[in-house]
Protein backbone atom coordinates (compact mmCIF):
# COMPACT_ATOMS: atom_id res chain seq x y z
CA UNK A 1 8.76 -6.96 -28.72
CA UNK A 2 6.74 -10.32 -28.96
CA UNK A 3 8.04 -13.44 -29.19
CA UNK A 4 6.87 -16.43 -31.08
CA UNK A 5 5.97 -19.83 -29.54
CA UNK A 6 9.35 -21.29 -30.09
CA UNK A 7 11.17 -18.49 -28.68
CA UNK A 8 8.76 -18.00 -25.56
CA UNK A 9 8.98 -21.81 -24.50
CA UNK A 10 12.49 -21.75 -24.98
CA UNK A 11 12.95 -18.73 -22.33
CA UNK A 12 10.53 -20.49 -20.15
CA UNK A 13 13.19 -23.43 -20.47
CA UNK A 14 16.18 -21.12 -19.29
CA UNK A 15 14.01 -19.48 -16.72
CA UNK A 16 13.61 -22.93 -14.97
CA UNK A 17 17.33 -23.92 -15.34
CA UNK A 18 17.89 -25.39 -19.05
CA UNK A 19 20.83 -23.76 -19.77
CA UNK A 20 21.95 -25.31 -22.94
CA UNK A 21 20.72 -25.86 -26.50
CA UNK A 22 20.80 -29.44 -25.64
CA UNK A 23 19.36 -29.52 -22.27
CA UNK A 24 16.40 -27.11 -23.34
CA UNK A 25 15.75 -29.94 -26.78
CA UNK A 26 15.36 -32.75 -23.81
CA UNK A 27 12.49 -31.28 -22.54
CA UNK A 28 11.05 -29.06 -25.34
CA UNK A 29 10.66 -32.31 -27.60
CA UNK A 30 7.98 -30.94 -29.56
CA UNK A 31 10.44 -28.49 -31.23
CA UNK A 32 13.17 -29.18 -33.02
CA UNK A 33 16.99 -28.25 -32.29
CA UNK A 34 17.65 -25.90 -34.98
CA UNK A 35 14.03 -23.95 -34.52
CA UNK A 36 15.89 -23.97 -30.59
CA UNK A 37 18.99 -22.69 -31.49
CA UNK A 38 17.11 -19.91 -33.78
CA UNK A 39 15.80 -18.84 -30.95
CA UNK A 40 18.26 -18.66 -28.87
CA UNK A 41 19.99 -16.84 -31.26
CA UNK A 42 16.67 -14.17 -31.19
CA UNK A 43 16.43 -14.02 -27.48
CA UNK A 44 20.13 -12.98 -27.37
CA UNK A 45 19.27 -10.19 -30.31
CA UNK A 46 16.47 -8.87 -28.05
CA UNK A 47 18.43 -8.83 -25.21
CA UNK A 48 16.81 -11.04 -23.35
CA UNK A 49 19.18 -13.64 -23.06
CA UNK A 50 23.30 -13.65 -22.30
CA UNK A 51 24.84 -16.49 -24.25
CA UNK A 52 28.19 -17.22 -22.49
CA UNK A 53 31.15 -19.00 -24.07
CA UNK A 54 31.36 -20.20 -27.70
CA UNK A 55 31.61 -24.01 -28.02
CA UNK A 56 28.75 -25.60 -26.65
CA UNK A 57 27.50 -22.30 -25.10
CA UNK A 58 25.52 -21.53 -22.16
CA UNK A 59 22.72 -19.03 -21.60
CA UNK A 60 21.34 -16.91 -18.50
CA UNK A 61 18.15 -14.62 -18.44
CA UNK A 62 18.73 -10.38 -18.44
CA UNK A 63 16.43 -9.68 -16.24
CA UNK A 64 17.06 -5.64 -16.58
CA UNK A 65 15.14 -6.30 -20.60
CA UNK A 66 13.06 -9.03 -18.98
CA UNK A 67 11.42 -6.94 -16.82
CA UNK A 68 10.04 -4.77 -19.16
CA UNK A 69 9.13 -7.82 -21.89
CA UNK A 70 6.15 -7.37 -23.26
CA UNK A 71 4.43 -11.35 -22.96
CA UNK A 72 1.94 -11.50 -25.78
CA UNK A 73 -1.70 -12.68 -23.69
CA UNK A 74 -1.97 -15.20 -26.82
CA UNK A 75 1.07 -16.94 -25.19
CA UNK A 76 -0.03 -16.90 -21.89
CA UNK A 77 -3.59 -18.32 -22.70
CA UNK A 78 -1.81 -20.95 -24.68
CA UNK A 79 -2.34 -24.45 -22.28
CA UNK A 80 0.16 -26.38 -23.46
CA UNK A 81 3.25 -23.81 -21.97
CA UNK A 82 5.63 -25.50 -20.38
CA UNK A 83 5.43 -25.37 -16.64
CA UNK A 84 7.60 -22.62 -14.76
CA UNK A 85 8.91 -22.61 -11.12
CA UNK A 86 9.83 -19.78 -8.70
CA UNK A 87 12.94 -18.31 -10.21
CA UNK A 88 15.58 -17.87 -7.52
CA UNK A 89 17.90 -16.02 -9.57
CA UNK A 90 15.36 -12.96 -10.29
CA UNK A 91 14.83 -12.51 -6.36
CA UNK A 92 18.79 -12.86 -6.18
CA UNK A 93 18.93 -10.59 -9.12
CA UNK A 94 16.53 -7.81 -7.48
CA UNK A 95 17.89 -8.19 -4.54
CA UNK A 96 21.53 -6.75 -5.75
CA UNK A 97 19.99 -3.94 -7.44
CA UNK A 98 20.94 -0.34 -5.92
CA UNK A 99 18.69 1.81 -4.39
CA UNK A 100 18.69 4.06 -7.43
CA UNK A 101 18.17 1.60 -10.17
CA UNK A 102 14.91 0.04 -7.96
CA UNK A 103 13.61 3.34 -8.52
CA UNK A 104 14.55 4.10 -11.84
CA UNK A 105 13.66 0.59 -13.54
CA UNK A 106 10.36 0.54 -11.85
CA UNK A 107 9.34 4.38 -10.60
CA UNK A 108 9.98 6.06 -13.60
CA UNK A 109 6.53 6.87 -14.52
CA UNK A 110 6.05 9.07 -10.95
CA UNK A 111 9.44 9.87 -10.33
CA UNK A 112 9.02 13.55 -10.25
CA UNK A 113 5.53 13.20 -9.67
CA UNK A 114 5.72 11.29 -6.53
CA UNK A 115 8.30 13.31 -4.79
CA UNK A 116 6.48 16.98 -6.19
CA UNK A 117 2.89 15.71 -4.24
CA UNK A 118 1.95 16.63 -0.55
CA UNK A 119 3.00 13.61 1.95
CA UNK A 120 -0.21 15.55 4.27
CA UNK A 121 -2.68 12.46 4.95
CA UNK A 122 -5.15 11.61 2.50
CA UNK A 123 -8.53 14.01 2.30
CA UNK A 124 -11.12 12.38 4.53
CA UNK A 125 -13.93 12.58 1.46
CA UNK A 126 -10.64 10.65 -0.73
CA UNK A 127 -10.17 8.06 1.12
CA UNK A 128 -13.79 7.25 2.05
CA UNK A 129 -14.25 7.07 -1.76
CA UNK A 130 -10.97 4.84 -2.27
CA UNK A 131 -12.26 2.41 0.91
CA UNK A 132 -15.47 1.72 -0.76
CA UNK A 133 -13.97 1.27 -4.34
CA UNK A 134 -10.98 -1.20 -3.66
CA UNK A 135 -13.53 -2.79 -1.02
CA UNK A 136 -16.17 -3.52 -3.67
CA UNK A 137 -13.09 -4.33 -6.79
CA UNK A 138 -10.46 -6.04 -4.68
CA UNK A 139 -13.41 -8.38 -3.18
CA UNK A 140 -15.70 -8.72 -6.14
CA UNK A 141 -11.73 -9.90 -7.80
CA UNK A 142 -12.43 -12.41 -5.64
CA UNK A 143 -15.91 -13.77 -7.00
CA UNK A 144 -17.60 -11.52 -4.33
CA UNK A 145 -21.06 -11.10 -5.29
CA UNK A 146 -21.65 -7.45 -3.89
CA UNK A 147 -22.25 -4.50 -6.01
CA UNK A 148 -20.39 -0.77 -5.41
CA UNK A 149 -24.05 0.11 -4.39
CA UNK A 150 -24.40 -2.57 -1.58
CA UNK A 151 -20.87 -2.07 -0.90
CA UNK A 152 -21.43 1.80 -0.17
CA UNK A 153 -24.35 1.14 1.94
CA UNK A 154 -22.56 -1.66 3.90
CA UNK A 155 -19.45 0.42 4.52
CA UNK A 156 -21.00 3.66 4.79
CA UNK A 157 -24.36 2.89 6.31
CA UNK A 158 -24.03 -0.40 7.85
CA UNK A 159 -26.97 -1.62 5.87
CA UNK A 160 -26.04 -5.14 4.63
CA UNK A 161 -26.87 -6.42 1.16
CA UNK A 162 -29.91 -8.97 1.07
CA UNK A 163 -29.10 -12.46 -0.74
CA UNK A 164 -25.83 -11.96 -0.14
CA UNK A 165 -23.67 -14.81 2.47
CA UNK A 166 -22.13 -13.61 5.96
CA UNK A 167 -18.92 -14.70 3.98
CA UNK A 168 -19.09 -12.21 1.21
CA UNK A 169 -20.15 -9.47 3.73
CA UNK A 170 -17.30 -10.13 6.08
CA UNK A 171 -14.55 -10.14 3.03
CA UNK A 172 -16.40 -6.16 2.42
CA UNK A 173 -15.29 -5.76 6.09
CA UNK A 174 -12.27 -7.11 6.33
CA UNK A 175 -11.01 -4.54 3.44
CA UNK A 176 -12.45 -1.59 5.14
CA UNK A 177 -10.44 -2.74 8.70
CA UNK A 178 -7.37 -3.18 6.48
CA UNK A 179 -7.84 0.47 5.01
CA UNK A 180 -8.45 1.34 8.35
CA UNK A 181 -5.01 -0.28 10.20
CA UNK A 182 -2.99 1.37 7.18
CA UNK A 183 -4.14 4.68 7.88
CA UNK A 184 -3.76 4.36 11.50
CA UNK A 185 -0.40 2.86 11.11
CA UNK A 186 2.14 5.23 8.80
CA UNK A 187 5.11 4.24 10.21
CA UNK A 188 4.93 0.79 9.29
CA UNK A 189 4.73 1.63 5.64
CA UNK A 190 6.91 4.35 5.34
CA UNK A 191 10.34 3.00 6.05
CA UNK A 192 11.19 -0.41 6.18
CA UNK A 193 8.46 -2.87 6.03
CA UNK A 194 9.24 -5.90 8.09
CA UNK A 195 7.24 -9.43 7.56
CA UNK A 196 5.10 -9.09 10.86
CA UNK A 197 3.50 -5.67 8.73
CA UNK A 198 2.66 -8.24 5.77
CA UNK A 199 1.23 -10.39 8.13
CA UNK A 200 -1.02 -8.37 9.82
CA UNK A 201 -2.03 -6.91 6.56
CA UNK A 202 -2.82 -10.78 5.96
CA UNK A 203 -4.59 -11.40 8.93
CA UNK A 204 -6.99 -8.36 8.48
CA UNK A 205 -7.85 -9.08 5.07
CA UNK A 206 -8.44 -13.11 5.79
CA UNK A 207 -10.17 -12.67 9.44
CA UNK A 208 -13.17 -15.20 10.22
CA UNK A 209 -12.65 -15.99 5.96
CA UNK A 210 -11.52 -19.70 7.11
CA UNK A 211 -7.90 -18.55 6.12
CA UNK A 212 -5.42 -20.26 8.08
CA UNK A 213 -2.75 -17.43 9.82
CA UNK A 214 1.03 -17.66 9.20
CA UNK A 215 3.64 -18.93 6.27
CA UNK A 216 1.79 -21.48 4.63
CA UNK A 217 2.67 -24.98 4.94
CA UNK A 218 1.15 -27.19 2.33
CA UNK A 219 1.72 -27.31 -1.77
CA UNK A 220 -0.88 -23.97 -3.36
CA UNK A 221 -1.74 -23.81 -7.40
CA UNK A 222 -2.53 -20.93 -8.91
CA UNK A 223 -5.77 -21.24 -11.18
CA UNK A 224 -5.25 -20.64 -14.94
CA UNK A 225 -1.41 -20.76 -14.83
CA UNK A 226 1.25 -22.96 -15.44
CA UNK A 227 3.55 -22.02 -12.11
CA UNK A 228 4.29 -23.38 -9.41
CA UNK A 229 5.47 -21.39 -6.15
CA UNK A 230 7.92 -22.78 -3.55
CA UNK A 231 6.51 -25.42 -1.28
CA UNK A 232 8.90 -24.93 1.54
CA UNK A 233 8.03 -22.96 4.84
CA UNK A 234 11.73 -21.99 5.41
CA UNK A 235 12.26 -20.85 1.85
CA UNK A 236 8.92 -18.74 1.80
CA UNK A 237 9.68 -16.96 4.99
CA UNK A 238 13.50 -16.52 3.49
CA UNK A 239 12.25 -15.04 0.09
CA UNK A 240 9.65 -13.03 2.10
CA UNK A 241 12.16 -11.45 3.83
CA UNK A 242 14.59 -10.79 0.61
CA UNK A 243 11.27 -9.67 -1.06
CA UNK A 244 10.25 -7.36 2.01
CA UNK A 245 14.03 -5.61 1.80
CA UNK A 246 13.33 -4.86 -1.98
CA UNK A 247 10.48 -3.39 -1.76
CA UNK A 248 12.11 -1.28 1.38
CA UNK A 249 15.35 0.00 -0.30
CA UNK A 250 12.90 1.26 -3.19
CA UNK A 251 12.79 4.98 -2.29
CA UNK A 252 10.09 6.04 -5.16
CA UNK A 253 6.32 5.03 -4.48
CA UNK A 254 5.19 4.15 -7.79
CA UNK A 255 8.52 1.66 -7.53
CA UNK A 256 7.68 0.27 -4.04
CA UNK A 257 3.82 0.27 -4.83
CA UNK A 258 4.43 -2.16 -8.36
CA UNK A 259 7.40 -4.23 -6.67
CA UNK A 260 4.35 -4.93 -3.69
CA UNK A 261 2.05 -5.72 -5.99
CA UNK A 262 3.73 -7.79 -8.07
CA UNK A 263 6.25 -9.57 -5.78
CA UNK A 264 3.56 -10.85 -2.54
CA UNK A 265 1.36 -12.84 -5.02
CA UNK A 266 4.93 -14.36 -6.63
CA UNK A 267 5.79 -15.91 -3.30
CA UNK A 268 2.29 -17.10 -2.35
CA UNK A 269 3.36 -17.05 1.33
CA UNK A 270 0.09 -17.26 2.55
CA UNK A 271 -2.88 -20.38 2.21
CA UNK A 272 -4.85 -17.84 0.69
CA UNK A 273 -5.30 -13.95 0.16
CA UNK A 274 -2.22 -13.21 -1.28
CA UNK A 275 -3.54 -11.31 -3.98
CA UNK A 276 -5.17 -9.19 -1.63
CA UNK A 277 -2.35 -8.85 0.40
CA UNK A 278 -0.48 -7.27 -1.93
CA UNK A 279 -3.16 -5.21 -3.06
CA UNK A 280 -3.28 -3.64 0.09
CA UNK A 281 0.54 -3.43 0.71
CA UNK A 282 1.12 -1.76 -2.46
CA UNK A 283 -2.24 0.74 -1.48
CA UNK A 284 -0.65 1.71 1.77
CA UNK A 285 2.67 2.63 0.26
CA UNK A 286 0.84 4.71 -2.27
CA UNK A 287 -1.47 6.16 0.53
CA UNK A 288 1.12 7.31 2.69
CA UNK A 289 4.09 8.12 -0.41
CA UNK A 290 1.88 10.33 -2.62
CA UNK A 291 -1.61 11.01 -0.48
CA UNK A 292 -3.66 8.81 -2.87
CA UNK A 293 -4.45 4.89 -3.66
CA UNK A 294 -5.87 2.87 -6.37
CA UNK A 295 -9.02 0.45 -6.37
CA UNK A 296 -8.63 -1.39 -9.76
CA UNK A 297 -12.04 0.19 -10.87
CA UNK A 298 -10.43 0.88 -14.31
CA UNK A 299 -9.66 -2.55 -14.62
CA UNK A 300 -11.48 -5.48 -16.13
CA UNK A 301 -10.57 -9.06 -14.09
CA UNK A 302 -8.86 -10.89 -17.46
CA UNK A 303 -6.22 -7.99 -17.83
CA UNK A 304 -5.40 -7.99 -14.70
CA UNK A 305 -4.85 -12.06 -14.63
CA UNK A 306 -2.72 -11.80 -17.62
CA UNK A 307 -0.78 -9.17 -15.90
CA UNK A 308 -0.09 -11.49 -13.01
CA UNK A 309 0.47 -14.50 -15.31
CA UNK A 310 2.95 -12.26 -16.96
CA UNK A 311 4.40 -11.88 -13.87
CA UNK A 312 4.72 -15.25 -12.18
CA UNK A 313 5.92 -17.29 -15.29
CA UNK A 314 8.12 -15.01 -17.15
CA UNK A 315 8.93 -12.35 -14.30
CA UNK A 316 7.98 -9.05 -16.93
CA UNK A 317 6.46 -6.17 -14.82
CA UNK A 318 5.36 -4.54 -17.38
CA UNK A 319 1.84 -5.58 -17.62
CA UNK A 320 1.22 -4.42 -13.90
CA UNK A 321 2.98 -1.21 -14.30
CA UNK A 322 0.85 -0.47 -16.89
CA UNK A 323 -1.93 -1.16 -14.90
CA UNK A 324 -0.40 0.73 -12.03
CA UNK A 325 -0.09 3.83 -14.38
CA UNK A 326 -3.64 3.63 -15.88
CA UNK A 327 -4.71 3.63 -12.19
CA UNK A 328 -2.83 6.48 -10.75
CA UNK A 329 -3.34 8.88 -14.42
C-alpha cells in the first residue's frame, strides 16, 4: 500500500491537525486543491483516513490501518516533507486500546510463540553472546568506532581497543552494566514498568557519556528527519507515563518489546540516548518474556533509520516490527 507524494503530504497535513480540504491547501501550497481532495478521497479508500460529515467535510487519521502503513523510504528521504509534530491523538489513541488488541495489533507474529517458550533465565553462554553483540551494534549505531572483535576482548577480557577514545570505550561499558542491571532486576520488567525503571535504564546507558540525567529540558532535533518532539518537561514526563502504561497493559512480548522500541525514541524524553534506551527496554522485556534478546546484528544502520523515521512522522510500526521479526526468526 504506497502512497504517492500528494497523498503522503496530505496525511502528514491531518496528522499535524489540518483537518479540512481547505485548511490542508493553506499550507500544502505547492499542490493544488483538486490533486488534495483526490487524495483525500484515496486515503479514505485505503482506510487510512475517516472523512466525517458531507458538506465541507472533516477528516481524522485510523490509526488501527496506520499502524501497519507501509511508508515508501523514497518518501521519507524526500527533504522537502512537510514538517510533523508529536501526535497527541495516537498516544490518546493507544492509550484506549484493550489489553487484547495491544497484543493482537502488535504481538501477532510471537503470539503463540512467546507464551509456548521457557520463562527459565537466559543460558549463561546466550546471553554472554547477546551482551557483546548489542554492545558492539547498539554502540557502533551510535558512530562508535569499535569492532565486535575489540568489543569481545573489552567485555570479555578487559583488554581495551588501541586508537580508540575513553569515550567510545565507556559507551561499550555502559551497555554491558545495562545488560547487567536487567538481568539482575526481573521484576522491574516483568509487570508494570514505572518511569524511575526507564530512567535508570537511561542513566546506565549515558553514565560519565556527558549526558545530562532526568526529563530533558531544552528543544532536541532529530538528524535526518522532519519531526519535531514535544519541548515541554511536564508534557514529556505526562506522555512518558501514558507511554510507560502501554507498553505495561501489553501482555505479549513481541507486543511490549516493538511498542518499547518504537515509543521511547518518539517521546525523546531524554537530552540524549534515547535510542538506546529503548533498545535496551525493549531487550529486557524480550530477555525476561521469552529467554532471548536481539542485538540488531542483522541490521544495516539506513533500514533501521527509515524504520524510525517511519515511525516518528507518520506513526506506522510496521517497519520496526519487521525488523523486530527478522531479529527474533
Amino acid at each position: 500500500m504506497k502512497l504517492n507524494k500528494s497523498a503522503s503530504y496530505t496525511l502528514l497535513y491531518i496528522l499535524n491537525g489540518n483537518l479540512t480540504a481547505g485548511q490542508i491547501s493553506e499550507k500544502l501550497r505547492q499542490v493544488d486543491l483538486r490533486s488534495i481532495q483526490r487524495a483525500l478521497v484515496r486515503l479514505t479508500e485505503l482506510g487510512l483516513v475517516v472523512r466525517n460529515g458531507t458538506n465541507n467535510p472533516t477528516y481524522s487519521v485510523n490509526y488501527e490501518k496506520l499502524v501497519e502503513a507501509d511508508i515508501s523510504d523514497k518518501l521519507l528521504e524526500d527533504e522537502k516533507r512537510p514538517t510533523s509534530v508529536f501526535h497527541h491523538d495516537f498516544i490518546t489513541w493507544l492509550a484506549g486500546l484493550p489489553r487484547e488488541q495491544l497484543d493482537r495489533r502488535f504481538g501477532g507474529y510471537v503470539d503463540g510463540r512467546a507464551h509456548n517458550k521457557s520463562r527459565l533465565p537466559m543460558p549463561v553462554k546466550d546471553l554472554e553472546y547477546l551482551t557483546v553483540e548489542l554492545s558492539w551494534k547498539s554502540s557502533s549505531l551510535e558512530g562508535n568506532t569499535y569492532t565486535l572483535l575489540d568489543t569481545q576482548l573489552l567485555l570479555l577480557e578487559g583488554i581495551k581497543a588501541k586508537n580508540r577514545t575513553e569515550f567510545e570505550t565507556q559507551m561499550i561499558l555502559n551497555h554491558k552494566n545495562a545488560i547487567a542491571f536487567i538481568v539482575e532486576h526481573k521484576d522491574l520488567f516483568t509487570h508494570k514498568i514505572v518511569f524511575s525503571t526507564l530512567e535508570e535504564l537511561h542513566r546506565i546507558i549515558g553514565y560519565n557519556l556527558g549526558i545530562d540525567r532526568g526529563v530533558r529540558k531544552r528543544l532536541v532535533r532529530i538528524t535526518a528527519s522532519n519531526y519535531e518532539p514535544l519541548a515541554s518537561p511536564h508534557q514529556l514526563r505526562e506522555n512518558a507515563d501514558k507511554a510507560l502504561a502501554v507498553i505495561s497493559l501489553a501482555t505479549n512480548p513481541f507486543a511490549r518489546a516493538l511498542l518499547a522500541l518504537a515509543l521511547i525514541p518518539y517521546l525523546q524524553v531524554f537530552e540524549d540516548g534515547n535510542k538506546r534506551t529503548g533498545r535496551m527496554l525493549a531487550n529486557a522485556i524480550l530477555i525476561h518474556g521469552i529467554g532471548e534478546g536481539f542485538s540488531l546484528r542483522k541490521t544495516d544502520a539506513r533500514r533501521l533509520a527509515l524504520a524510525y523515521l517511519s515511525f516518528y512522522e507518520f506513526n506506522s510500526a510496521e517497519a520496526l516490527s519487521n525488523i523486530l521479526q527478522n531479529e527474533l526468526a
